[in-house]
Every structure is written in structure tokens, then in C-alpha cells.
ModelCIF file with pLDDT and N, C-alpha, C, O atoms, coordinates in Angstrom:
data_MODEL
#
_entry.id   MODEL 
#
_entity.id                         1 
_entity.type                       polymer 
_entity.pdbx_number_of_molecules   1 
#
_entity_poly.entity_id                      1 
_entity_poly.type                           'polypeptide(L)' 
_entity_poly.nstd_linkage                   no 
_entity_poly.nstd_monomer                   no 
_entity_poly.pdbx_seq_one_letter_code       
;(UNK)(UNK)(UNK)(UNK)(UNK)(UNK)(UNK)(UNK)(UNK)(UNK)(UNK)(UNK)(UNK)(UNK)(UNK)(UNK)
(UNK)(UNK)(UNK)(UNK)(UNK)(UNK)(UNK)(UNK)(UNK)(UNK)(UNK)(UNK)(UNK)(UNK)(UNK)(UNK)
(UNK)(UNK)(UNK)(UNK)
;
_entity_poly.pdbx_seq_one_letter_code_can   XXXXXXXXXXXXXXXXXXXXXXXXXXXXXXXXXXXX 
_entity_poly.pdbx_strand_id                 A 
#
loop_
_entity_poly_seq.entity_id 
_entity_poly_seq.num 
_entity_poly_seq.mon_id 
_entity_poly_seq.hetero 
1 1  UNK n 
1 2  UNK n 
1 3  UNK n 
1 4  UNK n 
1 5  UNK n 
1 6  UNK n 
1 7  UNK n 
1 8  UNK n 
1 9  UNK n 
1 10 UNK n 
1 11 UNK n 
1 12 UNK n 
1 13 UNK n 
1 14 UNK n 
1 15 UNK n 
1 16 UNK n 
1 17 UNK n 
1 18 UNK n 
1 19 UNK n 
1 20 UNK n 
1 21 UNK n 
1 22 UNK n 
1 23 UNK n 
1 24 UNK n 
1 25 UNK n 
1 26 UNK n 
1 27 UNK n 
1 28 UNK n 
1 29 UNK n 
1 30 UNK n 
1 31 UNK n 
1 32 UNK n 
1 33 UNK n 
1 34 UNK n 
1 35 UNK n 
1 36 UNK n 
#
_struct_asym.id          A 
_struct_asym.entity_id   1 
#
loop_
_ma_qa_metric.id 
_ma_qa_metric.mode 
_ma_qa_metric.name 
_ma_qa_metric.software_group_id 
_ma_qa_metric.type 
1 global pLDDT . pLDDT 
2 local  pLDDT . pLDDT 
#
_ma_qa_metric_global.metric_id      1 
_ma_qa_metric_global.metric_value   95.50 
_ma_qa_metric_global.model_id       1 
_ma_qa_metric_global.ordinal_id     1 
#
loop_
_ma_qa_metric_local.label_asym_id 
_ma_qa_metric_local.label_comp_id 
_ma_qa_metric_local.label_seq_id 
_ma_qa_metric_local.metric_id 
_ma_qa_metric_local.metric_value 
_ma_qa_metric_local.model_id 
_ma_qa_metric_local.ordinal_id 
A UNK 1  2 91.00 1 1  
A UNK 2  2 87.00 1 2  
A UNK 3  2 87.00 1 3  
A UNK 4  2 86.00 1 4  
A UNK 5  2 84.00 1 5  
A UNK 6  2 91.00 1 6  
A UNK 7  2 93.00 1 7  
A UNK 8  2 93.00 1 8  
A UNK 9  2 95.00 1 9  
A UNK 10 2 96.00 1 10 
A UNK 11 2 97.00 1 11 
A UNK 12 2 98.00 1 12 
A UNK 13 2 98.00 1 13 
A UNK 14 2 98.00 1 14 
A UNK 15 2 98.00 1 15 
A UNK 16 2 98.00 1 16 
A UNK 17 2 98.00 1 17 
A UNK 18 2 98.00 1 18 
A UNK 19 2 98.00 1 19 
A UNK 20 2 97.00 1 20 
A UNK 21 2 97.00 1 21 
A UNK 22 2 98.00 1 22 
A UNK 23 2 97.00 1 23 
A UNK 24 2 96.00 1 24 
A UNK 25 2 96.00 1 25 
A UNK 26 2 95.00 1 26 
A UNK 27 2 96.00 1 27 
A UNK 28 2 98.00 1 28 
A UNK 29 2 98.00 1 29 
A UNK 30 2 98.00 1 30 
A UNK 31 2 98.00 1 31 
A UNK 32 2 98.00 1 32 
A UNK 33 2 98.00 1 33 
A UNK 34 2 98.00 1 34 
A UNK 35 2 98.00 1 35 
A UNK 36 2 98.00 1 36 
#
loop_
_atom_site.group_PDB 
_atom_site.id 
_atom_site.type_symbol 
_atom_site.label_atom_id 
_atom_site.label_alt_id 
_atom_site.label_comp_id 
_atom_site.label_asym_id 
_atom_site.label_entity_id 
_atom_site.label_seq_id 
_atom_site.pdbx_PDB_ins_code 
_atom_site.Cartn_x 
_atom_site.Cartn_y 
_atom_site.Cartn_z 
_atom_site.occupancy 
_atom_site.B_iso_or_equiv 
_atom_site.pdbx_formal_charge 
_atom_site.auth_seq_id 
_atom_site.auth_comp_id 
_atom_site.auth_asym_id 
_atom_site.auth_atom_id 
_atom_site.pdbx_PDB_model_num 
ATOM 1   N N  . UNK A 1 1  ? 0.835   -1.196  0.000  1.00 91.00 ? 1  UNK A N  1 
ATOM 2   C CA . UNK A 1 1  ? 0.000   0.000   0.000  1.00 91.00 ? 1  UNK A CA 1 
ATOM 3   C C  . UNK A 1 1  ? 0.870   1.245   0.000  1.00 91.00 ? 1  UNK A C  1 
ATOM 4   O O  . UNK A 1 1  ? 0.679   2.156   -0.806 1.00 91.00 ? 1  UNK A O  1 
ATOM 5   N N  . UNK A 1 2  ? 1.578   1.263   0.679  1.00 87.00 ? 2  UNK A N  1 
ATOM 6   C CA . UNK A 1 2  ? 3.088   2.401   0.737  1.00 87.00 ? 2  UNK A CA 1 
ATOM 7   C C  . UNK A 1 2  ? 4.007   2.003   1.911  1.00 87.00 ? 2  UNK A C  1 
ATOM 8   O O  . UNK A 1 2  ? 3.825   1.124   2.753  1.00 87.00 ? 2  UNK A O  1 
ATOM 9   N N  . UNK A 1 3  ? 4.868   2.718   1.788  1.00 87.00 ? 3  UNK A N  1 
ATOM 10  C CA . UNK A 1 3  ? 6.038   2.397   2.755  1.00 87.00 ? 3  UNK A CA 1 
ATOM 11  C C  . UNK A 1 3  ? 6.976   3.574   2.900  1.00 87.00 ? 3  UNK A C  1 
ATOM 12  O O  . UNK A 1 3  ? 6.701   4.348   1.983  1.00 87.00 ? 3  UNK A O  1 
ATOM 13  N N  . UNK A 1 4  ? 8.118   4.139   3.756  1.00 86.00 ? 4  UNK A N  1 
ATOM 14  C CA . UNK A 1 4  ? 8.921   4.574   3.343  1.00 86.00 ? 4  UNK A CA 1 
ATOM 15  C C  . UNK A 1 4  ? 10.064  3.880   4.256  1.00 86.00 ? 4  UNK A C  1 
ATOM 16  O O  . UNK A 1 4  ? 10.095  2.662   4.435  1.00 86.00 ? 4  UNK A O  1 
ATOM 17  N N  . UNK A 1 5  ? 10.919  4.704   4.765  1.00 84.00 ? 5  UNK A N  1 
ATOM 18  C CA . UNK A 1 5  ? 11.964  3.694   6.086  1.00 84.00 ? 5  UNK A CA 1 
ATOM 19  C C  . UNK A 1 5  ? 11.771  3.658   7.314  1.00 84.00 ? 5  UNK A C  1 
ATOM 20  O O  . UNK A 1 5  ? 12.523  3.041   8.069  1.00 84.00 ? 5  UNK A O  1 
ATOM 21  N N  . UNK A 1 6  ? 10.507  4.455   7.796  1.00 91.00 ? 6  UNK A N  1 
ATOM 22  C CA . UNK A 1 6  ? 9.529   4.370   9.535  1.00 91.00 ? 6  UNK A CA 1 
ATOM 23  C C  . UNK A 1 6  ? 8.485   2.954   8.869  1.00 91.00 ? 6  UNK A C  1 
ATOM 24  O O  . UNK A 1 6  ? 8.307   1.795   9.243  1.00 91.00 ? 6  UNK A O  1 
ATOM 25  N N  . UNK A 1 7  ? 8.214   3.389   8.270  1.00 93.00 ? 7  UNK A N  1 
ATOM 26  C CA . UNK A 1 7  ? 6.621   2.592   8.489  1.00 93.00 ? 7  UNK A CA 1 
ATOM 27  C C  . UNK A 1 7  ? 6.031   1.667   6.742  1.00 93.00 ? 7  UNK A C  1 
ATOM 28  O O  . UNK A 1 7  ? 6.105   2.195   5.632  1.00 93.00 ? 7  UNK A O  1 
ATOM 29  N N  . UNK A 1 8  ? 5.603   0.537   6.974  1.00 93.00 ? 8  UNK A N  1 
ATOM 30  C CA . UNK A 1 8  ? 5.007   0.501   5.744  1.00 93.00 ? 8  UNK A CA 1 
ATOM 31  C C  . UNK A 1 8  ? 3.700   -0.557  6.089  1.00 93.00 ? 8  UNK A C  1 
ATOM 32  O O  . UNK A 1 8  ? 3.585   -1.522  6.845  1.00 93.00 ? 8  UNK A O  1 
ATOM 33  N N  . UNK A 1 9  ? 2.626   0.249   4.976  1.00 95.00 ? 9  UNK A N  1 
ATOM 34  C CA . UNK A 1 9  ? 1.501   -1.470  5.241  1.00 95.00 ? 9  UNK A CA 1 
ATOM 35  C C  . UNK A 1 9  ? 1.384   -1.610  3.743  1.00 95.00 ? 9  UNK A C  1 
ATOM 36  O O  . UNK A 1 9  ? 1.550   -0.994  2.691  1.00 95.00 ? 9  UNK A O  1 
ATOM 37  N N  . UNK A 1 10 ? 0.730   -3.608  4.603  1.00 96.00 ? 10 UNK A N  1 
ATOM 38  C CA . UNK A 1 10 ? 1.123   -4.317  3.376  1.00 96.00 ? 10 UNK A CA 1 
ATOM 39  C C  . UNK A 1 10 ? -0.689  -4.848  3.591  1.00 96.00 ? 10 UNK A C  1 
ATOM 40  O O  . UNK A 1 10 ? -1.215  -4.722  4.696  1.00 96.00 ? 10 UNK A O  1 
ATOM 41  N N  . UNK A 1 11 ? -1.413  -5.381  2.484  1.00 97.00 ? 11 UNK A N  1 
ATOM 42  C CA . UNK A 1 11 ? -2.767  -5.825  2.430  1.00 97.00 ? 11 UNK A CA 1 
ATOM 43  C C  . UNK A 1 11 ? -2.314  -7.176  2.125  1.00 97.00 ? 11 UNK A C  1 
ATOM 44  O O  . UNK A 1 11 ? -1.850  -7.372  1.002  1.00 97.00 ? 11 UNK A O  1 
ATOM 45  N N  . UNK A 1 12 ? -2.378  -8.114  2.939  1.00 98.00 ? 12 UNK A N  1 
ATOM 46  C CA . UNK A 1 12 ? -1.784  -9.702  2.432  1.00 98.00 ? 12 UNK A CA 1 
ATOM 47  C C  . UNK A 1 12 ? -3.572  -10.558 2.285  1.00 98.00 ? 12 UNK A C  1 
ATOM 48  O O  . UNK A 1 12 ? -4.318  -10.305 3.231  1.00 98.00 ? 12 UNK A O  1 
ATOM 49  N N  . UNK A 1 13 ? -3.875  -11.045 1.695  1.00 98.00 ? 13 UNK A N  1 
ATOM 50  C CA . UNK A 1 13 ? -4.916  -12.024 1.268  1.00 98.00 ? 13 UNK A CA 1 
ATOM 51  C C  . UNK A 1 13 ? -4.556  -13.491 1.479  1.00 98.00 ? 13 UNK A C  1 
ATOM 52  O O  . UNK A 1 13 ? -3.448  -13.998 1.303  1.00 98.00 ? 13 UNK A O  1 
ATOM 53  N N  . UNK A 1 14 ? -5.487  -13.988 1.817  1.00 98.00 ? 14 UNK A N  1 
ATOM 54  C CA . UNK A 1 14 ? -5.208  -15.601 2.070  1.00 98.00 ? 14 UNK A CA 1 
ATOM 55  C C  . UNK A 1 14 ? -6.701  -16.474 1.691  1.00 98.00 ? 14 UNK A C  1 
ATOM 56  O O  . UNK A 1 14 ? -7.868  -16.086 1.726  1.00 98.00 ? 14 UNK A O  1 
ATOM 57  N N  . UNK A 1 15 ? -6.167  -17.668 1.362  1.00 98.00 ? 15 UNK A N  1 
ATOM 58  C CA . UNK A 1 15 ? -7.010  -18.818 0.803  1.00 98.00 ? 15 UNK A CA 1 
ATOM 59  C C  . UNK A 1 15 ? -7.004  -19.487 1.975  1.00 98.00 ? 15 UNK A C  1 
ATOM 60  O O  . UNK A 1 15 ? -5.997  -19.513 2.683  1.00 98.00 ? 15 UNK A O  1 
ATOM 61  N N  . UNK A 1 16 ? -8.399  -20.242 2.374  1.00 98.00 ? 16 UNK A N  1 
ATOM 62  C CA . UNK A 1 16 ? -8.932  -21.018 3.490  1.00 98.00 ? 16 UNK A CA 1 
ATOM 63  C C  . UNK A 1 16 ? -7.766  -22.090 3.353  1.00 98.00 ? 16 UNK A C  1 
ATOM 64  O O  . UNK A 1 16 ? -7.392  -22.613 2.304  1.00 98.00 ? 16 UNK A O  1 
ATOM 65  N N  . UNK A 1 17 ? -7.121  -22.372 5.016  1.00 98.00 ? 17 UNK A N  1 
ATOM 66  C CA . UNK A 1 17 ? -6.279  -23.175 4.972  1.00 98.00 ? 17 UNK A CA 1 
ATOM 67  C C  . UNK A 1 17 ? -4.618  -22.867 4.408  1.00 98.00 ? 17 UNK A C  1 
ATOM 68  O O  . UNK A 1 17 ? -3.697  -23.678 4.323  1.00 98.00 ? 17 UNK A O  1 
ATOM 69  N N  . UNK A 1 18 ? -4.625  -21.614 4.117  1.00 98.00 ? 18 UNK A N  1 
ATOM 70  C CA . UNK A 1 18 ? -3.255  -21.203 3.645  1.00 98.00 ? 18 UNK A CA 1 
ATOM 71  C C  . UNK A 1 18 ? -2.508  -20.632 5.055  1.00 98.00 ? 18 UNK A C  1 
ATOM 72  O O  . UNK A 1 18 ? -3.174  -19.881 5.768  1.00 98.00 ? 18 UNK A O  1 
ATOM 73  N N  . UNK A 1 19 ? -1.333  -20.932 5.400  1.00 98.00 ? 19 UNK A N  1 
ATOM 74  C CA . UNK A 1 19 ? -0.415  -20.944 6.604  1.00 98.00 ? 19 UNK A CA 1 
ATOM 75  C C  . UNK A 1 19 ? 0.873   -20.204 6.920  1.00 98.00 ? 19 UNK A C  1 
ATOM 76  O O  . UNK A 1 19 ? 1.986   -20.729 6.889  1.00 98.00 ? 19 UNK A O  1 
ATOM 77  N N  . UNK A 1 20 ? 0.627   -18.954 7.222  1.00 97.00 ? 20 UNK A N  1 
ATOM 78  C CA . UNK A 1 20 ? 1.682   -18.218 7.206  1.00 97.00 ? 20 UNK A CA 1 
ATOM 79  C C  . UNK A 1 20 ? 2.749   -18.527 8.849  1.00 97.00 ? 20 UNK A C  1 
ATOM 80  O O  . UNK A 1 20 ? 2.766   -17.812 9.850  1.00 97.00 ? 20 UNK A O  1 
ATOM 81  N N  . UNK A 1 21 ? 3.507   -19.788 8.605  1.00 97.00 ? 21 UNK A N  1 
ATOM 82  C CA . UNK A 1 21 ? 4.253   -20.221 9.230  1.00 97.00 ? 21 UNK A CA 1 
ATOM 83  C C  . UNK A 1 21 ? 4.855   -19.441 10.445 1.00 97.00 ? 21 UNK A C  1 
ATOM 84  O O  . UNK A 1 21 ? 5.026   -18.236 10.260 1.00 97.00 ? 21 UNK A O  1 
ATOM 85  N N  . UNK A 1 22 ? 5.271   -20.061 11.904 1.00 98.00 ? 22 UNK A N  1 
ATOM 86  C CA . UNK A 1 22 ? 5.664   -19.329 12.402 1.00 98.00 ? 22 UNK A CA 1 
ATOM 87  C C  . UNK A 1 22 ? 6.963   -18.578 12.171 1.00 98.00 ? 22 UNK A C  1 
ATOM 88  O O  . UNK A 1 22 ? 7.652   -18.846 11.187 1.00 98.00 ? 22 UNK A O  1 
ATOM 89  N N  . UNK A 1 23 ? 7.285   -17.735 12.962 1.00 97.00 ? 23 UNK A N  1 
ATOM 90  C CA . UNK A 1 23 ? 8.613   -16.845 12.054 1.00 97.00 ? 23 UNK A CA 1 
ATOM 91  C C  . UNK A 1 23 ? 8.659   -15.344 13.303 1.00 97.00 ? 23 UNK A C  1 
ATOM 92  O O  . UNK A 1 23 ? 7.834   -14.931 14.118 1.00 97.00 ? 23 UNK A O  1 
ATOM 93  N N  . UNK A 1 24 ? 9.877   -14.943 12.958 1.00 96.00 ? 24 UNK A N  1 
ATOM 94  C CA . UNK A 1 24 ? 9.807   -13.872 14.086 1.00 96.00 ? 24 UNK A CA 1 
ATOM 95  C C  . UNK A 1 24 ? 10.637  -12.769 12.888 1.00 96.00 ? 24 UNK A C  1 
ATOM 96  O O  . UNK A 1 24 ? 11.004  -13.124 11.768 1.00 96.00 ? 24 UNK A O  1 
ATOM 97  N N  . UNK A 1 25 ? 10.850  -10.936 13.670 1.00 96.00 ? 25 UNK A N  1 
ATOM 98  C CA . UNK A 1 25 ? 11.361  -10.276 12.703 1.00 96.00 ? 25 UNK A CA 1 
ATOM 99  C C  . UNK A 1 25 ? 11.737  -9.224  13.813 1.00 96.00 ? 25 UNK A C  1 
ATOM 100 O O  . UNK A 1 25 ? 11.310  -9.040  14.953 1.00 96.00 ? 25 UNK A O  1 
ATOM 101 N N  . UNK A 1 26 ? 12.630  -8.647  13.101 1.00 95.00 ? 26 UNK A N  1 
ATOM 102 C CA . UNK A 1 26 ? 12.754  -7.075  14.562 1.00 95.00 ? 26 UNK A CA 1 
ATOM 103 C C  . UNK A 1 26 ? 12.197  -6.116  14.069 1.00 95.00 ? 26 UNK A C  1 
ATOM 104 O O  . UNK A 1 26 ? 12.548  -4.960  14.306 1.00 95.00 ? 26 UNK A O  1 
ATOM 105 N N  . UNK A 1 27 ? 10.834  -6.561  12.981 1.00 96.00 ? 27 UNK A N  1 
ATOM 106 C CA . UNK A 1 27 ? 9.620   -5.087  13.088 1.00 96.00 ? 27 UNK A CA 1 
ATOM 107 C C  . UNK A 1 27 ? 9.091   -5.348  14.122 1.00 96.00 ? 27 UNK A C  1 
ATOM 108 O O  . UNK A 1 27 ? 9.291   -6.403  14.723 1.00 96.00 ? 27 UNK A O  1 
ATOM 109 N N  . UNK A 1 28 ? 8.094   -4.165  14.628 1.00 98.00 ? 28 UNK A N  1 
ATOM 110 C CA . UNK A 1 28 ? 6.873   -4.317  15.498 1.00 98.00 ? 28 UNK A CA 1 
ATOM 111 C C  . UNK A 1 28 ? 5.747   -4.569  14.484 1.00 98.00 ? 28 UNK A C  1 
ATOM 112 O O  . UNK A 1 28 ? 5.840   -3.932  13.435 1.00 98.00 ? 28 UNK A O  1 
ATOM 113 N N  . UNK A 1 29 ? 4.928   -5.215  14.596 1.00 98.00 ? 29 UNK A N  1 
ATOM 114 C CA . UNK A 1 29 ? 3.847   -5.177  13.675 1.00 98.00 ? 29 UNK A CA 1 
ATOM 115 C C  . UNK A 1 29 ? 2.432   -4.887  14.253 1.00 98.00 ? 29 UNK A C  1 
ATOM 116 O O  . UNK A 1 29 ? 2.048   -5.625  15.161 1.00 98.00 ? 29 UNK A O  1 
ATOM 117 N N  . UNK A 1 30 ? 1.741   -4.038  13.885 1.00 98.00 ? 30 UNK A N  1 
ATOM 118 C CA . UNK A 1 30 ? 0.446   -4.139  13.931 1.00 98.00 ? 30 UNK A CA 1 
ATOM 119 C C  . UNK A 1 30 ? -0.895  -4.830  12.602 1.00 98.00 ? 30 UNK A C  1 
ATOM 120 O O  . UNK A 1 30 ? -0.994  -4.525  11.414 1.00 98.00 ? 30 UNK A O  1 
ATOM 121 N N  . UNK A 1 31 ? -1.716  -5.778  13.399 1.00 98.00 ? 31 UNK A N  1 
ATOM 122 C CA . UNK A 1 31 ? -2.288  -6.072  11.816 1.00 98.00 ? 31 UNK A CA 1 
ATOM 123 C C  . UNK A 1 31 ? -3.836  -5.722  12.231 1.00 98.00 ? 31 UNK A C  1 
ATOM 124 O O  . UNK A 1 31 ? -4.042  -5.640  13.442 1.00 98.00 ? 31 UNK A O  1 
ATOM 125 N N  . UNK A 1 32 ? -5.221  -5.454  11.131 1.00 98.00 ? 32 UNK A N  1 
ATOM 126 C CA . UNK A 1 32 ? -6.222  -5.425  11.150 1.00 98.00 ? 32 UNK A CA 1 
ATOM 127 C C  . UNK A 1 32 ? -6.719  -6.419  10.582 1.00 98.00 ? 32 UNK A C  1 
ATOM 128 O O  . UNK A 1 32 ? -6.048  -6.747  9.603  1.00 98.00 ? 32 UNK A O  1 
ATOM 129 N N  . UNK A 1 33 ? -7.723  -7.136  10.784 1.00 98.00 ? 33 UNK A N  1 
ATOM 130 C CA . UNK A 1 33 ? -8.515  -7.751  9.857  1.00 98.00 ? 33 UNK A CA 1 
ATOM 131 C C  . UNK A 1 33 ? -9.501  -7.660  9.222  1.00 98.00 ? 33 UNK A C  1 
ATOM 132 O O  . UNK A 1 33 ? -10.641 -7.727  9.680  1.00 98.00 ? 33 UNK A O  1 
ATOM 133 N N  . UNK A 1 34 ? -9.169  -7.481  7.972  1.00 98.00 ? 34 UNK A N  1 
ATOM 134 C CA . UNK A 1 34 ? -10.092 -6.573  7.156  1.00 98.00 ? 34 UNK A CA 1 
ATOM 135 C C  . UNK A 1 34 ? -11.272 -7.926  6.820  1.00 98.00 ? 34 UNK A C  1 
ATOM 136 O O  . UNK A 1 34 ? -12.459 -7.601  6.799  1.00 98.00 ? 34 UNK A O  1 
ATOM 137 N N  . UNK A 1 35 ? -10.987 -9.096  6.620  1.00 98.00 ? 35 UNK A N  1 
ATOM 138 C CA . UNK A 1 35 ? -11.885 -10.109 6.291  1.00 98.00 ? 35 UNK A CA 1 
ATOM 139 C C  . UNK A 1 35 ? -11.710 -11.096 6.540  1.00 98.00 ? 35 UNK A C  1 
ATOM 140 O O  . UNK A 1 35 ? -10.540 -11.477 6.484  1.00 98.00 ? 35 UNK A O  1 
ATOM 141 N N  . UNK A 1 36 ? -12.791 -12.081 6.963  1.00 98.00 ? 36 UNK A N  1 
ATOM 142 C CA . UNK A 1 36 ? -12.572 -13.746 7.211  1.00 98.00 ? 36 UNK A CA 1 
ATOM 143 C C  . UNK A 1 36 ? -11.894 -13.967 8.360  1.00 98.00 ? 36 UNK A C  1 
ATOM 144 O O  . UNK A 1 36 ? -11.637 -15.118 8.713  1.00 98.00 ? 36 UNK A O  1 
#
């Protein structure tokens, strides 16, 4: 959606049963759920 070098959001979509594995990062993240 935009980004620059503070901050960026991303709109990720997923298919029933699709698995975004565990995993760690040194962002902070905030997420919404826009659906499902």
C-alpha cells in the first residue's frame, strides 16, 4: 500500500487453509482484519 523507512503497510490475502508459518522479525507489527 506504501512504505517509506519508519513505516510501511502491506494488504496480504489468504485462501482457506493457507499458513503463514511461524517466524519472528525485529519489526513491530500491527495487523487489522479486514476479512474472514
Amino acid at each position: 500500500v506504501g512504505y517509506d523507512d519508519r513505516v510501511m503497510m502491506v494488504k496480504v490475502k489468504f485462501e482457506r487453509g493457507a499458513v503463514g508459518y511461524l517466524h519472528h522479525h525485529y519489526h513491530s507489527q500491527a495487523t487489522y482484519v479486514a476479512s474472514g
